[in-house]
C-alpha atoms as a PDB file:
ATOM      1  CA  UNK A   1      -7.698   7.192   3.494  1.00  0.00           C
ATOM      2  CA  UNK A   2     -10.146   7.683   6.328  1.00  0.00           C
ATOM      3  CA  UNK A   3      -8.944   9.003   9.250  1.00  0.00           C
ATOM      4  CA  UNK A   4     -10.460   6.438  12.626  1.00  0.00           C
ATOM      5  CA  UNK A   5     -10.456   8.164  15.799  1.00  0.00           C
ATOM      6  CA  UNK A   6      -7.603   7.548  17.990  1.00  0.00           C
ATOM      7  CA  UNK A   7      -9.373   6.612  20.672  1.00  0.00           C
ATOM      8  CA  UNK A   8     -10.454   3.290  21.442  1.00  0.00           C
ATOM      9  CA  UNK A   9     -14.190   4.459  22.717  1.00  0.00           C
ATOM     10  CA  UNK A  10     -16.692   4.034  19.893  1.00  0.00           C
ATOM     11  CA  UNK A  11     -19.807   5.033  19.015  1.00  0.00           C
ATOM     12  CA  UNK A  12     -22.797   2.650  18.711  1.00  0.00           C
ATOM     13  CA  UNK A  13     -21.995  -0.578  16.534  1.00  0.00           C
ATOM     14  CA  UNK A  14     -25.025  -0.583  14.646  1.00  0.00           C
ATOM     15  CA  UNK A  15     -24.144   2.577  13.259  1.00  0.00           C
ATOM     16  CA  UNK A  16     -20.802   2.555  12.941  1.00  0.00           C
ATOM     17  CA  UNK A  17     -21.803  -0.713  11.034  1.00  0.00           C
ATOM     18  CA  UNK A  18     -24.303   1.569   8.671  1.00  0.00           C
ATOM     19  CA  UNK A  19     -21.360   3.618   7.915  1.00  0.00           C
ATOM     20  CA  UNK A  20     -19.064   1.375   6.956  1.00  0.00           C
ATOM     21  CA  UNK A  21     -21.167  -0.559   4.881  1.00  0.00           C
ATOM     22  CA  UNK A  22     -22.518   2.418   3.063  1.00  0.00           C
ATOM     23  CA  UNK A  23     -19.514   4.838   2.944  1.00  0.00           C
ATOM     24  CA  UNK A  24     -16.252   4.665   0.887  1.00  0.00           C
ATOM     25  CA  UNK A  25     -13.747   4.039   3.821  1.00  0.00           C
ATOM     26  CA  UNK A  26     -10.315   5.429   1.613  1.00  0.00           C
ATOM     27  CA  UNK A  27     -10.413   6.142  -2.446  1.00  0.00           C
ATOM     28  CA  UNK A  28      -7.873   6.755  -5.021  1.00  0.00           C
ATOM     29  CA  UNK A  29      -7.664   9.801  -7.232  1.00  0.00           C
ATOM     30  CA  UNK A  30     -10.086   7.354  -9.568  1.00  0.00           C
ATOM     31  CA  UNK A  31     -12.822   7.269  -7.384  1.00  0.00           C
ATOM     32  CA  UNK A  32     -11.831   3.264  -6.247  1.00  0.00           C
ATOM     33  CA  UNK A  33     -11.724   1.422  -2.227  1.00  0.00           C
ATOM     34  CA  UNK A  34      -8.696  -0.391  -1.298  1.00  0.00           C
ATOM     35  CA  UNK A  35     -10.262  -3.410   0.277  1.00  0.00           C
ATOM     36  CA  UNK A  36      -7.183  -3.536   2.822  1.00  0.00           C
ATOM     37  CA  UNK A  37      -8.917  -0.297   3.860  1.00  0.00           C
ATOM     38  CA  UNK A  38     -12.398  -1.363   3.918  1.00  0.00           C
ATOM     39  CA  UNK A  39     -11.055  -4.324   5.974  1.00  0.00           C
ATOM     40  CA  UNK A  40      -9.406  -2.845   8.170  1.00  0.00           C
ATOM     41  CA  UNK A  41     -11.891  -0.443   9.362  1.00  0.00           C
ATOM     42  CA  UNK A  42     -14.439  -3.340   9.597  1.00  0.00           C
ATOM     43  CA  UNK A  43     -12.000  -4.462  12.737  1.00  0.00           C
ATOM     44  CA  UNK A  44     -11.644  -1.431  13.942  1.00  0.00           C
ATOM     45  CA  UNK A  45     -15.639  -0.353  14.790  1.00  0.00           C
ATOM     46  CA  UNK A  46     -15.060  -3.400  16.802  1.00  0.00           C
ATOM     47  CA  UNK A  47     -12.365  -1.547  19.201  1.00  0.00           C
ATOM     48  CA  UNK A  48     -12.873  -2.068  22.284  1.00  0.00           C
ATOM     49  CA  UNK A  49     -15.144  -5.433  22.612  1.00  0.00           C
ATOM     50  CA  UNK A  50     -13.805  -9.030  23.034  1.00  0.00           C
ATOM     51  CA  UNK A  51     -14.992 -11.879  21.639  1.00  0.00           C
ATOM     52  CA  UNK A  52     -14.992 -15.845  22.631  1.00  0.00           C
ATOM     53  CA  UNK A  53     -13.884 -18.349  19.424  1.00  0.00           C
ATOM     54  CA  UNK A  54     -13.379 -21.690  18.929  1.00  0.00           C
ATOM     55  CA  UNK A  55     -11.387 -24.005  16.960  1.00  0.00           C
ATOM     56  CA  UNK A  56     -12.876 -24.747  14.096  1.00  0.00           C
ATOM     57  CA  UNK A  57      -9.797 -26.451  11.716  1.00  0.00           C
ATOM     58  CA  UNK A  58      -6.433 -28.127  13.473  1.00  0.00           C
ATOM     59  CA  UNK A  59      -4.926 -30.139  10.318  1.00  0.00           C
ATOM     60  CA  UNK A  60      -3.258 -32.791  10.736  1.00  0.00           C
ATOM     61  CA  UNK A  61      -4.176 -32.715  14.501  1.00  0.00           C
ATOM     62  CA  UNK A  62      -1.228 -31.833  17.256  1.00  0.00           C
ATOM     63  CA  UNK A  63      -0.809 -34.177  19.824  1.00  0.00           C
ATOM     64  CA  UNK A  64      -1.341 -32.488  23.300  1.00  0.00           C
ATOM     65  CA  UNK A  65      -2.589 -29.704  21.802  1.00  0.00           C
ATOM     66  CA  UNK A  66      -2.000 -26.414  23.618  1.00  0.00           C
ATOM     67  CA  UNK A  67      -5.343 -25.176  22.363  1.00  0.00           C
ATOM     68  CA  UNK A  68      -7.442 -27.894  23.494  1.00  0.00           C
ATOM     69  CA  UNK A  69     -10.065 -27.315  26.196  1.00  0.00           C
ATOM     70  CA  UNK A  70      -8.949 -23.552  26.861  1.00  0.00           C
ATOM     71  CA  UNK A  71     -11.032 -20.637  26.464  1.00  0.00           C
ATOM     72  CA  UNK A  72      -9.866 -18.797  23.436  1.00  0.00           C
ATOM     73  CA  UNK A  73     -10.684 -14.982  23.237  1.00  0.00           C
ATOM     74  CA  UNK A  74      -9.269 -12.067  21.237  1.00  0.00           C
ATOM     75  CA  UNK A  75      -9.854  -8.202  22.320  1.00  0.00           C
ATOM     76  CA  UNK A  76     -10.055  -5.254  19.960  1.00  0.00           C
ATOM     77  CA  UNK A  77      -7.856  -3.436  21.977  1.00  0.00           C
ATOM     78  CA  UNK A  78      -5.889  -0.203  21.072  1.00  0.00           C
ATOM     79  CA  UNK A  79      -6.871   1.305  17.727  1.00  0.00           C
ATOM     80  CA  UNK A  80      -5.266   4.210  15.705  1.00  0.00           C
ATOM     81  CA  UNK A  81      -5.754   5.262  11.832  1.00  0.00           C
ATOM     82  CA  UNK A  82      -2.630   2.881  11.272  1.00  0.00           C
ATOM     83  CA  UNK A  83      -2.694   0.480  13.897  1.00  0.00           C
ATOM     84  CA  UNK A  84      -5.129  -2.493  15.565  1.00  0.00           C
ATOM     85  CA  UNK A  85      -3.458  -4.501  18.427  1.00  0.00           C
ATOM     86  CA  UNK A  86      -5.545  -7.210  19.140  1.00  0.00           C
ATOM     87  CA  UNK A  87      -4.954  -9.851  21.730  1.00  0.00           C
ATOM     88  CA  UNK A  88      -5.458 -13.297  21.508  1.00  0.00           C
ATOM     89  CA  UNK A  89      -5.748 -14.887  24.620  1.00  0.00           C
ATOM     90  CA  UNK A  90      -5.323 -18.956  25.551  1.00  0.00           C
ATOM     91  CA  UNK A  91      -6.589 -19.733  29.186  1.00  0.00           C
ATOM     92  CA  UNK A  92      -4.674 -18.200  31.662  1.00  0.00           C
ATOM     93  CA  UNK A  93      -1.912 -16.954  28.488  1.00  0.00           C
ATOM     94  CA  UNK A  94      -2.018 -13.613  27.598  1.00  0.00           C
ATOM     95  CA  UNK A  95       1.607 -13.660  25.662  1.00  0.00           C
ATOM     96  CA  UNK A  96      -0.132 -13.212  22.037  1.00  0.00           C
ATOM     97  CA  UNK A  97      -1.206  -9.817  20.266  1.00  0.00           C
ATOM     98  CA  UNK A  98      -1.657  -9.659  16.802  1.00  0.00           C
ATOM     99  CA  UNK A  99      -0.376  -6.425  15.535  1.00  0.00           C
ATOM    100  CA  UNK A 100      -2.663  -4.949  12.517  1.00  0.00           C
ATOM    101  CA  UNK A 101      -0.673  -2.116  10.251  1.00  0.00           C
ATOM    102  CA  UNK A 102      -1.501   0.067   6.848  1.00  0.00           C
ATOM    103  CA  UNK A 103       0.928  -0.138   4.697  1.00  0.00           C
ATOM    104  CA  UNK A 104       1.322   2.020   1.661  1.00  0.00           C
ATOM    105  CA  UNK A 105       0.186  -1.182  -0.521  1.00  0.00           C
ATOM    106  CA  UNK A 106      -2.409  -2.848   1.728  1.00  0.00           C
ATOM    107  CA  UNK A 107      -1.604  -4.220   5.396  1.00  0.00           C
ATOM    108  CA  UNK A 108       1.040  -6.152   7.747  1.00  0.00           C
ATOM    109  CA  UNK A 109       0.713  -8.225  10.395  1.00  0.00           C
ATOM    110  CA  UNK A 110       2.651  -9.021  13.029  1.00  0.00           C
ATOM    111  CA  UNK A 111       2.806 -11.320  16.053  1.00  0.00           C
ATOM    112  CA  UNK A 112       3.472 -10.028  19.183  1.00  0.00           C
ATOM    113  CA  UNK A 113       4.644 -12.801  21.797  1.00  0.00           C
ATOM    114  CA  UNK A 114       6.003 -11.528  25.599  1.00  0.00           C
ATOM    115  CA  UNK A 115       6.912 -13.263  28.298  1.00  0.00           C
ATOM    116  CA  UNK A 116       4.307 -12.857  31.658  1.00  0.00           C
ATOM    117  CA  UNK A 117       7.199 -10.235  32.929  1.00  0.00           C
ATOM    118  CA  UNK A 118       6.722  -8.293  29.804  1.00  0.00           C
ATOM    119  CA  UNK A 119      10.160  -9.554  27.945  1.00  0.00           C
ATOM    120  CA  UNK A 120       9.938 -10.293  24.410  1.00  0.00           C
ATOM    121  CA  UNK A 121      10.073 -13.911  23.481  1.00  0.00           C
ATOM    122  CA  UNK A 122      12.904 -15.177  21.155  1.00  0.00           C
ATOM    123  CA  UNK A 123      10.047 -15.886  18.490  1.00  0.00           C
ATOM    124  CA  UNK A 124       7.963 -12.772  18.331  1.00  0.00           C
ATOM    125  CA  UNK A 125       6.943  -9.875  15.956  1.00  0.00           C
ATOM    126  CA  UNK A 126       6.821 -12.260  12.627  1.00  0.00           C
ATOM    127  CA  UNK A 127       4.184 -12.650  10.065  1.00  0.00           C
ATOM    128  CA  UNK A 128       4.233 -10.812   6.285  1.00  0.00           C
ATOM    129  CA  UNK A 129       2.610  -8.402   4.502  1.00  0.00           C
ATOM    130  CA  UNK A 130      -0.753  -8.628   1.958  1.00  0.00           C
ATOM    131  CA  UNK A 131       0.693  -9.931  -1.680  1.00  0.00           C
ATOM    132  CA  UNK A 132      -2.300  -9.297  -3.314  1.00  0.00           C
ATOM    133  CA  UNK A 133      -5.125  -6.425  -2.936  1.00  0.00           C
ATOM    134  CA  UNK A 134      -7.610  -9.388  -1.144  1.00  0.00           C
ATOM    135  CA  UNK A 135     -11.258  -8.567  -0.239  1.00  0.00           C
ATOM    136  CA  UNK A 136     -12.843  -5.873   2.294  1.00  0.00           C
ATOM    137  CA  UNK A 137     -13.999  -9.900   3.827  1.00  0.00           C
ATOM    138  CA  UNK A 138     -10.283 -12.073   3.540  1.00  0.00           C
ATOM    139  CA  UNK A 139      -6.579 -10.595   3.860  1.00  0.00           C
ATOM    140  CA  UNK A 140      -3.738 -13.113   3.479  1.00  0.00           C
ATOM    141  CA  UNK A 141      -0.099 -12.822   5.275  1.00  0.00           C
ATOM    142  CA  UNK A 142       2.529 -14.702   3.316  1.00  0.00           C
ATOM    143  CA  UNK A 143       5.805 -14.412   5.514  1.00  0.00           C
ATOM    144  CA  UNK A 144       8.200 -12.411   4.982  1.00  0.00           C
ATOM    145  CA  UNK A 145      11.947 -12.562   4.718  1.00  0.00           C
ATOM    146  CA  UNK A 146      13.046 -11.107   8.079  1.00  0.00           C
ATOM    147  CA  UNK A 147      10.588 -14.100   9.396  1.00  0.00           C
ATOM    148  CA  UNK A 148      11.749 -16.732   7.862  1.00  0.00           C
ATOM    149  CA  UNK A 149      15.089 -16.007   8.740  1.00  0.00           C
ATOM    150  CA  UNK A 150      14.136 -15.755  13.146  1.00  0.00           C
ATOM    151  CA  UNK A 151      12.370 -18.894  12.068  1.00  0.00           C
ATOM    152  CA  UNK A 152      15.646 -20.389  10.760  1.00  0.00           C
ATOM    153  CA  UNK A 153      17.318 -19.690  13.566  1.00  0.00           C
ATOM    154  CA  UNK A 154      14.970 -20.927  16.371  1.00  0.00           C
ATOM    155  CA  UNK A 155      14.739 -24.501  14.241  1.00  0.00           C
ATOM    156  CA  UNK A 156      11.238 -23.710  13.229  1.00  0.00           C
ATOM    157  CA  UNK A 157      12.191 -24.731   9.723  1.00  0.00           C
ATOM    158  CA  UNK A 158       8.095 -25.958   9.220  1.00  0.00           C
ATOM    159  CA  UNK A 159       7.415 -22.034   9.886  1.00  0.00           C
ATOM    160  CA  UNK A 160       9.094 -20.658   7.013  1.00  0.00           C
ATOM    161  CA  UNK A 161       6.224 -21.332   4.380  1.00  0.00           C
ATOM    162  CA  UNK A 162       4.067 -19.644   6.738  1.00  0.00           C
ATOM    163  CA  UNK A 163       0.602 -18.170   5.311  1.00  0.00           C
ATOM    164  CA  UNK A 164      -1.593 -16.315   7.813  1.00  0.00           C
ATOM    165  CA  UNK A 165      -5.186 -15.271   7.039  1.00  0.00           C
ATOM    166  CA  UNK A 166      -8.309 -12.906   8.640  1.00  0.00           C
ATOM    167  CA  UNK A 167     -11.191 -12.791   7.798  1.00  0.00           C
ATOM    168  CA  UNK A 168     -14.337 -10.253   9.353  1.00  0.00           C
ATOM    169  CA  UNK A 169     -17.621  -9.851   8.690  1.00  0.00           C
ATOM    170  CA  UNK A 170     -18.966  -7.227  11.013  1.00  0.00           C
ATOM    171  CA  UNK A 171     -21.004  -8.266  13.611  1.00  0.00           C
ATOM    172  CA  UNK A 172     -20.867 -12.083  12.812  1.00  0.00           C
ATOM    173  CA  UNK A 173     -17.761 -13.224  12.699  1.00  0.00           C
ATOM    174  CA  UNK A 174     -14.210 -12.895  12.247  1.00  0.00           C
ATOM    175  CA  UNK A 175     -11.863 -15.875  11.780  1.00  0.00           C
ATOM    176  CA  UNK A 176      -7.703 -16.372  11.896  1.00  0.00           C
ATOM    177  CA  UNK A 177      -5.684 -18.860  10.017  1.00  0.00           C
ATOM    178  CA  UNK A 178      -2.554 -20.457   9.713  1.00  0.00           C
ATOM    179  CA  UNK A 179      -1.746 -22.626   6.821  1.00  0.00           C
ATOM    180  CA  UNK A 180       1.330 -24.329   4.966  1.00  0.00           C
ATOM    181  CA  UNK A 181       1.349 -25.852   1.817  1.00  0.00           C
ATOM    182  CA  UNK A 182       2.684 -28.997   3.546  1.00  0.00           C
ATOM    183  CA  UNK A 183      -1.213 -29.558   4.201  1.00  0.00           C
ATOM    184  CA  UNK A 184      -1.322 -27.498   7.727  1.00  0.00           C
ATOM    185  CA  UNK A 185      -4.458 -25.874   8.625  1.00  0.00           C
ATOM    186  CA  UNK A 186      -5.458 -23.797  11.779  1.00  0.00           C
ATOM    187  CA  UNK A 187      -7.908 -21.559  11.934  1.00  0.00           C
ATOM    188  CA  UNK A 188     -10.068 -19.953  14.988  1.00  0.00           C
ATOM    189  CA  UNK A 189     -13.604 -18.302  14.250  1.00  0.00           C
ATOM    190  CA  UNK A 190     -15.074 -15.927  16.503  1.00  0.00           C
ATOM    191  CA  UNK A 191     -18.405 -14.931  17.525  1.00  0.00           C
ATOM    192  CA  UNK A 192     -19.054 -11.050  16.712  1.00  0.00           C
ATOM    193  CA  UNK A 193     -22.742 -11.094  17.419  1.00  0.00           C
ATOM    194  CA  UNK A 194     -22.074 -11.661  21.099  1.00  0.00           C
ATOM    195  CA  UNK A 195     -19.526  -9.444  22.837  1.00  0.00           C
ATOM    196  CA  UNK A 196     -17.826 -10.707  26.264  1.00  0.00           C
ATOM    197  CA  UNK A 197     -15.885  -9.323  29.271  1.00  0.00           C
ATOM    198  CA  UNK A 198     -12.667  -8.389  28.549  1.00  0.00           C
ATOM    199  CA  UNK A 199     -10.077 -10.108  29.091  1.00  0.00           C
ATOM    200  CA  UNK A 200      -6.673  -8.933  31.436  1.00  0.00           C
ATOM    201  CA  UNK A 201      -4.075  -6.727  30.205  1.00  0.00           C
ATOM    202  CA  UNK A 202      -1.836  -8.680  27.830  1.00  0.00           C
ATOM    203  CA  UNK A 203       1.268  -9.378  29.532  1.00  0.00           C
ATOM    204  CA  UNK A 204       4.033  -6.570  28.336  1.00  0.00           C
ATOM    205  CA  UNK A 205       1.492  -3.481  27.499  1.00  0.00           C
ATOM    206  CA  UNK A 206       0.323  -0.742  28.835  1.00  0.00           C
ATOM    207  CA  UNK A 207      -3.429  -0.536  31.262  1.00  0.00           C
ATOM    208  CA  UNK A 208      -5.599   1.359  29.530  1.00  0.00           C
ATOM    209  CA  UNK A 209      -8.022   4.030  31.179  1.00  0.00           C
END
């Protein structure tokens, strides 16, 4: 597996883009790329940069939406060989991170929700790890067990088929999704090709330098 600086200061993109487009990011003993790996490093030369998205799919639309009309951003933020934690922020809410991980089969994610004081909120650090090897482009997130069973006990019973998705394509886009089998479809797409200010702290973790 390739080792990614710990730091969160990056060389240039377009090389960093060269490189991973070009070079074998993490091999087995037969010479073959995990795509989780591939994928994940294709976040990472991100770290760093924020990005502004917009909705793109809401099915079956949510009345009042908590979405609607808010500035939607997410921030490569602290990156490690193992680990990406990137906020997602709504507006003036900056209670969501999502929480990238290796795993020894692929990759987790996670959802990290805090209250403004930094408190964890009663729903917080679910999602599900890859079931399949995916694409260096797609990932998918089917929920796990010790999910479905904080879901359960909030009376989110709708969560508990859970599927999340990401998707990146270096310097164009990268796009989250939520989906059910019920027929539920979210999904946010970001533009890559046009980095922003970042956004605040995220409520509950550390400044960086």
């Amino acid at each position: 597996m390739k080792t990614l600086p710990a730091s969160r200061h990056w060389p240039a993109l377009g090389t960093l883009l060269h490189l991973v487009m070009l070079t074998p990011v993490s091999a087995s003993a037969a010479g073959t790329v995990h795509p989780a790996d591939t994928f994940f490093d294709r976040i990472a030369i991100h770290c760093g940069q924020a990005f502004a998205g917009r909705i793109i799919a809401s099915q079956p639309p949510i009345p009042n939406d908590p979405f609607a009309g808010l500035a939607l951003l997410m921030h490569v933020r602290e990156c490690n060989p193992a680990e990406l934690k990137i906020p997602f922020h709504i507006g003036d809410n900056h209670s969501r991170t999502w929480v990238l991980t290796r795993t020894p089969d692929g990759l987790r994610l996670k959802h990290d929700h805090r209250h403004e004081d930094g408190s964890e909120e009663a729903v917080t650090m679910y999602g599900g790890d890859t079931a399949t090897p995916g694409t260096s482009i797609r990932q998918e997130f089917p929920v796990d067990d010790e999910s479905i069973q904080m879901f359960l006990r909030e009376g989110l019973e709708g969560s508990t088929t859970n599927t999340w998705a990401m998707e990146i394509e270096p310097g164009q886009r990268f796009l989250y999704e939520l989906s059910r089998p019920d027929g539920r479809l979210f999904q946010v797409e970001f533009d890559l090709s046009k980095p922003v200010p970042t956004p605040p702290t995220p409520w509950g973790h550390p400044e960086l330098d």
